[in-house]
Protein backbone atom coordinates (compact mmCIF):
# COMPACT_ATOMS: atom_id res chain seq x y z
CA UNK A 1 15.58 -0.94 -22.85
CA UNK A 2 17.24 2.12 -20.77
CA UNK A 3 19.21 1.46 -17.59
CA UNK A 4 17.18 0.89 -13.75
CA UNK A 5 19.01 4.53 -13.54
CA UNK A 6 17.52 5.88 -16.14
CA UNK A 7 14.50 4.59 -15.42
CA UNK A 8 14.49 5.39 -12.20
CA UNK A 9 15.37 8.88 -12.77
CA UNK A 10 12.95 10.14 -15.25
CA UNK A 11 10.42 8.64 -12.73
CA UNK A 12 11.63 10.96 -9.60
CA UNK A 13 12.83 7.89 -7.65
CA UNK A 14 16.06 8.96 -7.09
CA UNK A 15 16.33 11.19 -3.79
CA UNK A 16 20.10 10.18 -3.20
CA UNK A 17 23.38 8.16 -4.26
CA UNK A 18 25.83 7.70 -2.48
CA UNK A 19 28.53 6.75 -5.43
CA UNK A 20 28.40 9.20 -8.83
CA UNK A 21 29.31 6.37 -10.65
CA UNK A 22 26.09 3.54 -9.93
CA UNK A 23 24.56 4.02 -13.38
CA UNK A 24 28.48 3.39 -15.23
CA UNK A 25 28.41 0.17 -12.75
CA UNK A 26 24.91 -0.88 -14.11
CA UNK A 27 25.76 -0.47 -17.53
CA UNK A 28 28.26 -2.98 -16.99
CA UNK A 29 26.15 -6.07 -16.50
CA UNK A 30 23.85 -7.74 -13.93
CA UNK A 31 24.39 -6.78 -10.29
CA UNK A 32 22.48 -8.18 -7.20
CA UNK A 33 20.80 -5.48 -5.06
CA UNK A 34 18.73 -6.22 -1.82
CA UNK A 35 15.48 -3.71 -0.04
CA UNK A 36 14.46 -4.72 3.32
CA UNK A 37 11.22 -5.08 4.42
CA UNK A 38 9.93 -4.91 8.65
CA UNK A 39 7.42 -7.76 9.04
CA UNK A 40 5.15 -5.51 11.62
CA UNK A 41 2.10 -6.57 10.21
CA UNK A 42 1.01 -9.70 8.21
CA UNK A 43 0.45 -6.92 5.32
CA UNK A 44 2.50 -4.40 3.51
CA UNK A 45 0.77 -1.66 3.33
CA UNK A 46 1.14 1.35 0.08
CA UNK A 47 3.83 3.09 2.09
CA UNK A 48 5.99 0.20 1.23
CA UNK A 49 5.48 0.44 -2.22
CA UNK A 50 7.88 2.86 -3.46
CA UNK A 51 11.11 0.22 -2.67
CA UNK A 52 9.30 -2.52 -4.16
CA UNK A 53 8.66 -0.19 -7.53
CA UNK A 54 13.00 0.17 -7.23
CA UNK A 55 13.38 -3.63 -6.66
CA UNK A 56 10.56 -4.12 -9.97
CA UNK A 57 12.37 -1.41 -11.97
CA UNK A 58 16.07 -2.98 -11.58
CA UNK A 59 14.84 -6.66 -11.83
CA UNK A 60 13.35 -5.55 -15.13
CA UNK A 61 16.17 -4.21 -16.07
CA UNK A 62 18.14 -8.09 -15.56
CA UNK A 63 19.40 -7.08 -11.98
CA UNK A 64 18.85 -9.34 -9.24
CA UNK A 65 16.65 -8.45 -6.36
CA UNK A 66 17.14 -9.69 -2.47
CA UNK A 67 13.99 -9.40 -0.65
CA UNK A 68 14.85 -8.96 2.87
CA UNK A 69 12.47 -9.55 5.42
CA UNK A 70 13.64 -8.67 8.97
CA UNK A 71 12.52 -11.12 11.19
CA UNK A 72 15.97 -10.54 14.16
CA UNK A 73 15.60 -6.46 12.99
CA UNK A 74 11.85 -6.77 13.23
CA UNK A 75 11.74 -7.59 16.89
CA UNK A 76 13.80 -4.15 17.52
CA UNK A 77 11.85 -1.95 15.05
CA UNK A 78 13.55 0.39 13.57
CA UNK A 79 14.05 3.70 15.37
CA UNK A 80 14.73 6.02 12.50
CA UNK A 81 12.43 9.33 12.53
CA UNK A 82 9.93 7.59 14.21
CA UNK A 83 8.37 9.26 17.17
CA UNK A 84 8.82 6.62 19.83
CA UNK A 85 9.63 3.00 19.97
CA UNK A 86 7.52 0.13 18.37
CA UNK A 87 6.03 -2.52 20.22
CA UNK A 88 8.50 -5.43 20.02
CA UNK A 89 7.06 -8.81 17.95
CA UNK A 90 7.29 -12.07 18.97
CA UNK A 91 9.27 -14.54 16.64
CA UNK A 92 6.02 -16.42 15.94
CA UNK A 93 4.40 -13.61 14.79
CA UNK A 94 7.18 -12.63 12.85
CA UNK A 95 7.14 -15.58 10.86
CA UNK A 96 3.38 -15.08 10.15
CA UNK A 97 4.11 -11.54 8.73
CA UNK A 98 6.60 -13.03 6.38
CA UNK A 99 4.52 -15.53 4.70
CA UNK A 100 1.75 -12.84 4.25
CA UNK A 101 4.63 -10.18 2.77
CA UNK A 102 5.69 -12.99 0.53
CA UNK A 103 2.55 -13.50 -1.06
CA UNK A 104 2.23 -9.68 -1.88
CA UNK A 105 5.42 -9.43 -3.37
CA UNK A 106 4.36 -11.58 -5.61
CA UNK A 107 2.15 -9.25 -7.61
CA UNK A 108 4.95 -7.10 -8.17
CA UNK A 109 8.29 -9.25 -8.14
CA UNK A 110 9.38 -12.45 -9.79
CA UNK A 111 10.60 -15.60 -8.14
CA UNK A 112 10.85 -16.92 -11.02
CA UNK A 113 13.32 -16.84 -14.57
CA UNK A 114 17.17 -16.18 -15.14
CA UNK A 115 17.51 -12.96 -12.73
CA UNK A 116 14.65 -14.45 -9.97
CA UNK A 117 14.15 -12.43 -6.09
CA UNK A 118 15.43 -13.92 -3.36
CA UNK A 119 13.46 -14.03 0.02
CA UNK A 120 15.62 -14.07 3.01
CA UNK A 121 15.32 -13.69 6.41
CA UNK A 122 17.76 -12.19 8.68
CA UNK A 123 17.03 -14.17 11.84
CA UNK A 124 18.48 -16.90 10.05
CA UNK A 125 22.10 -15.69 10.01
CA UNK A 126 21.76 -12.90 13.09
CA UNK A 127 20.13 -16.12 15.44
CA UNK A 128 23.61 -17.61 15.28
CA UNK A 129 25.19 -15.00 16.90
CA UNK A 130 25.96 -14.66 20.65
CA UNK A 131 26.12 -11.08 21.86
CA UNK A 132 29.83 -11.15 22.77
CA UNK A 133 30.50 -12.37 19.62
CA UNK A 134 28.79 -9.45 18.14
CA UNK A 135 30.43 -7.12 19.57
CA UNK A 136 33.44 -8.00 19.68
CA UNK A 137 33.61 -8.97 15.83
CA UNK A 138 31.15 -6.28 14.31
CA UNK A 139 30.38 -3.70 16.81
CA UNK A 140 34.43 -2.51 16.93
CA UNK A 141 33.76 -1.13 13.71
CA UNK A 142 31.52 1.10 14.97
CA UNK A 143 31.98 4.44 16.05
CA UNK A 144 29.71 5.77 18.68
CA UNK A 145 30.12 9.31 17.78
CA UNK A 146 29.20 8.83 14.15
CA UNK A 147 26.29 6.84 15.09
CA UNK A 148 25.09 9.42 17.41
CA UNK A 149 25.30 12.59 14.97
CA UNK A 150 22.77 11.02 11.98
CA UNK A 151 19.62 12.98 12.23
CA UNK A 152 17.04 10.18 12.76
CA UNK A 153 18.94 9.35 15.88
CA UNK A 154 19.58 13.34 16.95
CA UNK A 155 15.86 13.34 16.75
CA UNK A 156 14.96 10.99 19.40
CA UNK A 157 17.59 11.66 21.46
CA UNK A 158 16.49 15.57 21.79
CA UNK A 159 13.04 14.14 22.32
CA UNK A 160 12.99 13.93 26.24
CA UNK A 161 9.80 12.25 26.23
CA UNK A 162 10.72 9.24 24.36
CA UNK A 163 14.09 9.40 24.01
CA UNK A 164 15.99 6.14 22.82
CA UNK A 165 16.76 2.31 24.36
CA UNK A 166 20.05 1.06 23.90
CA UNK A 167 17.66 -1.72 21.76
CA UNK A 168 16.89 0.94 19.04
CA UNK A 169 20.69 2.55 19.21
CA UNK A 170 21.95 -1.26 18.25
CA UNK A 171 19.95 -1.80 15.27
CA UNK A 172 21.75 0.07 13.04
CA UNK A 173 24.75 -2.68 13.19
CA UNK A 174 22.23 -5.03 12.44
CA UNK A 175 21.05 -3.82 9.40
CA UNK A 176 24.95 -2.77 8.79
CA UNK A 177 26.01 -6.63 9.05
CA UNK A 178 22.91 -7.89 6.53
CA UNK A 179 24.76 -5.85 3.59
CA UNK A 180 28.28 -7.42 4.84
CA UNK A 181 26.38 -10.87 5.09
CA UNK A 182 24.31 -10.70 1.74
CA UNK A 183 27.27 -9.34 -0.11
CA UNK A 184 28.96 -13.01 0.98
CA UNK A 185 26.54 -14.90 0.41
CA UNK A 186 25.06 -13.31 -3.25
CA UNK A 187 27.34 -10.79 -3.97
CA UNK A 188 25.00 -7.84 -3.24
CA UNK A 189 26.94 -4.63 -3.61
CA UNK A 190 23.61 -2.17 -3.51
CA UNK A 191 21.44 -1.67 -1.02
CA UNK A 192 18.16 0.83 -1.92
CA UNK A 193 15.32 2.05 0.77
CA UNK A 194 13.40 5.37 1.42
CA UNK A 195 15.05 7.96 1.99
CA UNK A 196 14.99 7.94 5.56
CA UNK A 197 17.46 4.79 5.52
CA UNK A 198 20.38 6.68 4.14
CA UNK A 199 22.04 6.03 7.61
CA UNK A 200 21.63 2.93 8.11
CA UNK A 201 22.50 1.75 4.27
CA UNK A 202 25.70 4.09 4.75
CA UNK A 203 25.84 1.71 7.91
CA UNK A 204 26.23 -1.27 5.59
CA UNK A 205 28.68 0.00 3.34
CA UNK A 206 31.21 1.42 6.09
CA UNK A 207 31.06 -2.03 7.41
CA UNK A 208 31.24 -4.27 4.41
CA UNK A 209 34.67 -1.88 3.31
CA UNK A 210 36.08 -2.31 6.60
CA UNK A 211 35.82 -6.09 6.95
CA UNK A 212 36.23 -6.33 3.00
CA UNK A 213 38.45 -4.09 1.86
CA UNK A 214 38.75 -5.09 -1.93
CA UNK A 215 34.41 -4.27 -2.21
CA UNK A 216 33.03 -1.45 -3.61
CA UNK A 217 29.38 -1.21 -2.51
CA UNK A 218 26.50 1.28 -3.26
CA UNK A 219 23.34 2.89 -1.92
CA UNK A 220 20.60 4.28 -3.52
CA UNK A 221 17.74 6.18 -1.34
CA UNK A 222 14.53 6.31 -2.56
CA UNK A 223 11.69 9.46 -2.27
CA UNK A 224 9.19 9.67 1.03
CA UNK A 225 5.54 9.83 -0.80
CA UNK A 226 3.89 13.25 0.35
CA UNK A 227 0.83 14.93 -1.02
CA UNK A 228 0.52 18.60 -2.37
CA UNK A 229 -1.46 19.48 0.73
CA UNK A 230 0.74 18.52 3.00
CA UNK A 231 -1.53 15.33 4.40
CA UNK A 232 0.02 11.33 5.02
CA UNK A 233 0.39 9.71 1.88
CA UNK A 234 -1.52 6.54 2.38
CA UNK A 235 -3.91 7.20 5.22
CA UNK A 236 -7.36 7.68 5.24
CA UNK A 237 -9.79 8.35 7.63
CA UNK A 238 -10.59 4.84 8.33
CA UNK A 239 -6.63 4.01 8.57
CA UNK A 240 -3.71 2.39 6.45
CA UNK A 241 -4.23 1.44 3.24
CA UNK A 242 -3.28 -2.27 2.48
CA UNK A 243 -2.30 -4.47 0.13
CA UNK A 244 -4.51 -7.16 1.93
CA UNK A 245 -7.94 -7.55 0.50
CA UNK A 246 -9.00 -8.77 3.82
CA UNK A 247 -7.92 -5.29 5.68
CA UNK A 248 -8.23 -3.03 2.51
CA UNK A 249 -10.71 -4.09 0.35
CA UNK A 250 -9.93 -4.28 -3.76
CA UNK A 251 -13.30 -1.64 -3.94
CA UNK A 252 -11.70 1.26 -1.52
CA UNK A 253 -7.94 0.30 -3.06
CA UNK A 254 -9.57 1.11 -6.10
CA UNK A 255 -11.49 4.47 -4.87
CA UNK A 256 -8.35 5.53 -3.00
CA UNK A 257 -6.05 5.61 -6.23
CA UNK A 258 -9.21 6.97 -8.16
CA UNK A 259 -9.78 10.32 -5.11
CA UNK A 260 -6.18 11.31 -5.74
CA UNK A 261 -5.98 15.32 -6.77
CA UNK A 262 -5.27 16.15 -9.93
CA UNK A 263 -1.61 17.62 -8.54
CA UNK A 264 -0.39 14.36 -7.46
CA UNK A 265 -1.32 11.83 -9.95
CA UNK A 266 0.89 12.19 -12.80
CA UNK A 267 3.65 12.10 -9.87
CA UNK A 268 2.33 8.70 -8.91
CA UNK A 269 1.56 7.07 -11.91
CA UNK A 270 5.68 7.61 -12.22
CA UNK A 271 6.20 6.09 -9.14
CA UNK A 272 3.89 2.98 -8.60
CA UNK A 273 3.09 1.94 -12.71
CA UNK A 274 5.52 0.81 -14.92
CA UNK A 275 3.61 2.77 -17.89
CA UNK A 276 6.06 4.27 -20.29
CA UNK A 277 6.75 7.71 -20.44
CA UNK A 278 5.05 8.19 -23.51
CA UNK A 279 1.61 7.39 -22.17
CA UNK A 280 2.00 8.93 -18.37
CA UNK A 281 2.77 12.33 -20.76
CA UNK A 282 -0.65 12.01 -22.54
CA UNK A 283 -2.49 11.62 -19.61
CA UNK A 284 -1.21 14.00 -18.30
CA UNK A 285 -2.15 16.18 -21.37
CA UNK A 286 -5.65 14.98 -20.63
CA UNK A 287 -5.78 16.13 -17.06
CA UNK A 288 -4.94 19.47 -18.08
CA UNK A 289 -7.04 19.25 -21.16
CA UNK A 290 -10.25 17.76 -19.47
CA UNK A 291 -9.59 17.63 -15.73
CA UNK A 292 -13.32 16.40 -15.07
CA UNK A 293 -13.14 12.93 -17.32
CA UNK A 294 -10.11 12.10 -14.56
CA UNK A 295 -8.38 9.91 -17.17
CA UNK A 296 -5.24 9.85 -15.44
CA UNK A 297 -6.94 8.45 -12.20
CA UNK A 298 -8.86 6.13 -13.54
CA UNK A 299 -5.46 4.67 -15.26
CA UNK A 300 -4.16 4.62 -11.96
CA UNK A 301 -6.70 3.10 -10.37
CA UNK A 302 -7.01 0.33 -12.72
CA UNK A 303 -3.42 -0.15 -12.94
CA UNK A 304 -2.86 -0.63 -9.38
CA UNK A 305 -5.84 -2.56 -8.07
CA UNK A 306 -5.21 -4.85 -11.15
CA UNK A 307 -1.85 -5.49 -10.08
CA UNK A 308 -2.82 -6.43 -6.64
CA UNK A 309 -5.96 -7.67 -6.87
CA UNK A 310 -6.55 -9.20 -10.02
CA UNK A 311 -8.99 -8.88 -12.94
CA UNK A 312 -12.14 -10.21 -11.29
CA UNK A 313 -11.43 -7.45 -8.23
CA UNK A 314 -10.96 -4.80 -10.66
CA UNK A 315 -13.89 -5.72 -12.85
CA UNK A 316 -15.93 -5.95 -9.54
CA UNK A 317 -14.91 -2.54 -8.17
CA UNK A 318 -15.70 -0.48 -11.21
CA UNK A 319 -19.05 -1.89 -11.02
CA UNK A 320 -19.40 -1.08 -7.29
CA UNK A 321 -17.46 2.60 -8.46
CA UNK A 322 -20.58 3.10 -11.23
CA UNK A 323 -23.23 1.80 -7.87
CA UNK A 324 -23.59 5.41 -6.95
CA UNK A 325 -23.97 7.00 -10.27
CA UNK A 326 -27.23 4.21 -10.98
CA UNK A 327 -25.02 1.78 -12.15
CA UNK A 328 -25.91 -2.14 -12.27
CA UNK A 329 -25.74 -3.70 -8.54
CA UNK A 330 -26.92 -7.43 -9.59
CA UNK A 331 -23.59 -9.80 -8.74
CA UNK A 332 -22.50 -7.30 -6.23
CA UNK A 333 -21.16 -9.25 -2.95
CA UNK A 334 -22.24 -7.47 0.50
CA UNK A 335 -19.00 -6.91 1.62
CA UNK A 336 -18.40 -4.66 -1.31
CA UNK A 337 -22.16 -3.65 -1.04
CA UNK A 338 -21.18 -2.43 2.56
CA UNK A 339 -18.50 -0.53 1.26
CA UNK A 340 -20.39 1.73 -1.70
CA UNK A 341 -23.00 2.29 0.37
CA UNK A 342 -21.03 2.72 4.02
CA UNK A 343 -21.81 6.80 4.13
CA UNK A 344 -25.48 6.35 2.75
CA UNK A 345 -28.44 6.85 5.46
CA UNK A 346 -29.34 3.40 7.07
CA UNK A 347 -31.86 1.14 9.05
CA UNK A 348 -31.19 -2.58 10.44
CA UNK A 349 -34.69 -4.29 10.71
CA UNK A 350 -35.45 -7.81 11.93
CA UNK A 351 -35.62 -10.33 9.08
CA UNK A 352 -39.52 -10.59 10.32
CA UNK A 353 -40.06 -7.62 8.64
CA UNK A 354 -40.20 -9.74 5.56
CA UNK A 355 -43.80 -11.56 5.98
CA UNK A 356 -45.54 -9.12 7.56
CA UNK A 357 -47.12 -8.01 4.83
CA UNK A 358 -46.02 -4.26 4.94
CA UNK A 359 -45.85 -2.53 1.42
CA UNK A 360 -42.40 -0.89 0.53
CA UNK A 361 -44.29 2.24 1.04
CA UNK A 362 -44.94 1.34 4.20
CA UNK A 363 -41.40 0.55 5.13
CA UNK A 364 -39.29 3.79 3.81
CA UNK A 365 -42.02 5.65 5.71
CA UNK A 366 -41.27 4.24 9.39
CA UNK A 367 -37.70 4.61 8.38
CA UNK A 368 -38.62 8.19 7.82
CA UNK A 369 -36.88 8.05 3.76
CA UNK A 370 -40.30 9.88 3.29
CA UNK A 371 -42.35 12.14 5.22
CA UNK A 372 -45.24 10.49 4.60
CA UNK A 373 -46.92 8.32 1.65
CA UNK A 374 -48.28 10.63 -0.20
CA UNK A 375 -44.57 12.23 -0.67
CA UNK A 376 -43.72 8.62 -1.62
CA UNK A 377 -46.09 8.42 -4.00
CA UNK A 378 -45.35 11.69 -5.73
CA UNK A 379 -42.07 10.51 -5.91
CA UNK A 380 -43.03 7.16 -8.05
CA UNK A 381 -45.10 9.18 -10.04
CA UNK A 382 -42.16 11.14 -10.81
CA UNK A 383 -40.13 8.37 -11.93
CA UNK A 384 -37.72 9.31 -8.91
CA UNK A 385 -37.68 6.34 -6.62
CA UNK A 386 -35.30 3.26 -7.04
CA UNK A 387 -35.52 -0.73 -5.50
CA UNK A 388 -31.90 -1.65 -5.95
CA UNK A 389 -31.40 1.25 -8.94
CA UNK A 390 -34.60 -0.42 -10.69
CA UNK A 391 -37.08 1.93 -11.11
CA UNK A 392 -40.29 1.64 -8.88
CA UNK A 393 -43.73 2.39 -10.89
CA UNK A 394 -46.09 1.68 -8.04
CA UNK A 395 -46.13 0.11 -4.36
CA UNK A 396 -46.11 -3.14 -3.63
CA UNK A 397 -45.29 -5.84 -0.79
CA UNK A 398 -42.07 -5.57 0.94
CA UNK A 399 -40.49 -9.57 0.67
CA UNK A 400 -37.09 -11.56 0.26
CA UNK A 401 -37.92 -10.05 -3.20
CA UNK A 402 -37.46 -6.84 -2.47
CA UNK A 403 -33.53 -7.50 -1.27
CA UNK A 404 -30.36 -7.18 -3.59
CA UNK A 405 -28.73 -9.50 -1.54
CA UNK A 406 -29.88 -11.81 1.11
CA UNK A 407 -29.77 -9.18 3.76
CA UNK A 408 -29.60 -5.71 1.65
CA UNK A 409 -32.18 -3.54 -0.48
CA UNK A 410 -30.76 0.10 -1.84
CA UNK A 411 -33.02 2.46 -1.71
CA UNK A 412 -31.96 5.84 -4.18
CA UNK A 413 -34.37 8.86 -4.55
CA UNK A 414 -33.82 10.70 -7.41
CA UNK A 415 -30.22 10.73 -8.88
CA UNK A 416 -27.75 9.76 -5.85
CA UNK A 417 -29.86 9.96 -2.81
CA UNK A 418 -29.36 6.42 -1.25
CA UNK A 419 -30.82 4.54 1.97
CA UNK A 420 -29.28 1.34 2.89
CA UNK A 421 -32.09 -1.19 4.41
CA UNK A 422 -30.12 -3.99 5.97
CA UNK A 423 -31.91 -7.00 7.68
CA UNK A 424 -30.54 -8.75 10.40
């Protein structure tokens, strides 16, 4: 098995070190290492994936991961290159982040075997403090000046909009003092993040050699996801895209990693699978090859939504992926109904509608699918009209039988002309 640097490397997720010698000190033996994670949200969304690929990639390696989730730092919010300052958290809400950002590690990090993560919390140690105390012991080592010529700090402070609270300025010794503390309790010596933590992990290590002068610690910054054209990695139209089946479902997870261009997904099957070289290469022979059979996002697709969703979510959104195209919709929930068919024309008719003995005919005429009946007809005639992607060969009563679902019928003229006909 190569090194985590190696692997790490041919993968492009490596933007900066801060030591030469890292991958000489991994080849040495097991180290601990430690990403932290701000519980703003009860989900992690894909943003956050790229340091949890670096934790997966060492631990696989035998290194030991620290999984730090900032609940004292998560009630600042970290200032760095953001535009202006978060909305502060409670504690309890805090706390109900965590649990949820535990639970998604899961699908990518071990807490169990020989080299098992660690969850921490950093309200547990930075609670203790008082803020004398603080100061006086960690915030001497400090120097302002430093501090105030990094760039995500220059940024906000030439901002005279936003500017910067004093709350933001001091949360770069708290992150500083989790490397110190971690490194005493586990022996971490390398901290990694995206690349827009290199301050604050150079932070870390200026402390921990100050108030440890015998440690040699590293940091390892990690690439910011873009896309060729220039849009937000990980946004949609409709928002964030999360790891939480409840905010993202597994069926647009799955279509997002299928959608991506042809020029980024050979970059991200690198970065968020942990398929060998060997096989990323011939896909990416394929996408050249045959760009239109989109083998390399489908491999993507599967790989991730598998990963956090499971088998029976992946098996149930390449179903709902082959709805459009006529595939099978029997065993298709609503929820993911709702989402295949969310852009399709749509009526929502009282669940009367049901008994009053109107024909289907009679129904995709007042919703105005057809003209009139006689274009209706034509159409059956044709072969071109579709009750839930069966094929219609004449009219007949609109019922309970006529619905997909208890509340849904999918209506398709020809090839991929759908109408959604909900009943409330």
């Amino acid at each position: 098995m190569i090194s985590a640097y190696q692997e790490l490397s041919w993968r492009g997720l490596i933007s900066q070190v801060t030591h030469d010698d890292l991958n000489d000190t991994l080849d040495k033996g097991p180290i601990t290492l430690y990403a932290g994670f701000d519980p703003t949200a009860d989900s992690l969304h894909i943003g956050s994936l790229i340091p949890i690929m670096g934790l997966l990639h060492f631990q696989r390696a035998g290194h030991t991961p620290i999984i730090l989730v900032g609940g004292a730092t998560g009630l600042i919010g970290d200032p760095s290159f953001k535009a202006q300052e978060r909305q502060l958290l409670t504690p309890e809400q805090v706390q109900i982040n965590a649990a949820g950002i535990r639970k998604q590690l899961e699908s990518f990090i071990s807490f169990e075997g020989e080299n098992a993560a660690i969850m921490v919390n950093n309200m547990d140690w930075m609670g203790e403090w008082s803020f004398i105390d603080f100061l006086r012991d960690i915030g001497k080592h400090f120097n302002v000046n430093t501090m105030m010529a990094r760039d995500s700090v220059k940024q906000r402070l030439n901002d005279r909009e936003h500017g910067m609270s004093y709350t933001e300025f001091s949360y770069s010794l708290l992150q500083a003092y989790d490397f110190l503390h971690l490194y005493d309790g586990h022996k971490c010596t390398l901290q990694i993040g995206g690349s827009d933590q290199w301050g604050n992990i150079v932070a870390g290590m200026d402390l921990t050699r100050r108030m440890r002068e015998d440690v040699k610690s590293y940091g390892l910054t990690l690439p910011l996801v873009t896309k060729s054209d220039g849009s937000k990695f990980g946004k949609t139209e409709s928002g964030n895209i999360w790891l939480d089946p409840e905010r993202t479902s597994p069926y647009k997870f799955y279509q997002f990693w299928l959608n991506q261009a042809d020029s980024d997904v050979i970059t991200y099957l690198k970065y968020f699978t942990v398929l060998p070289e060997n096989v990323i290469a011939e896909l990416e022979s394929k996408t050249e090859e045959a760009p239109h059979e989109r083998a390399a996002q489908k491999a993507l697709a599967e790989d991730m939504t598998l990963r956090v969703h499971g088998q029976d979510a992946l098996d149930n959104a390449m179903k709902a992926s082959k709805a459009m195209f006529g595939g099978e919709l029997t065993g298709l929930d609503e929820a993911t109904l709702q989402d295949v068919f969310s852009e399709v024309p749509s009526s929502d008719l009282d669940r009367s509608i049901l008994s009053a003995d109107k024909t289907l005919l009679d129904i995709l005429t007042e919703n105005e699918v057809f003209a009139s009946k006689g274009e209706a007809r034509r159409m059956i005639k044709n072969g071109g009209l579709y009750l839930n992607n069966t094929r219609v060969d004449d009219d007949g009563p609109f019922s309970s039988e006529s619905l997909l679902t208890e509340s849904m019928a999918v209506i398709r003229k020809g090839k991929k002309n759908y109408f959604l006909i909900r009943i409330q």
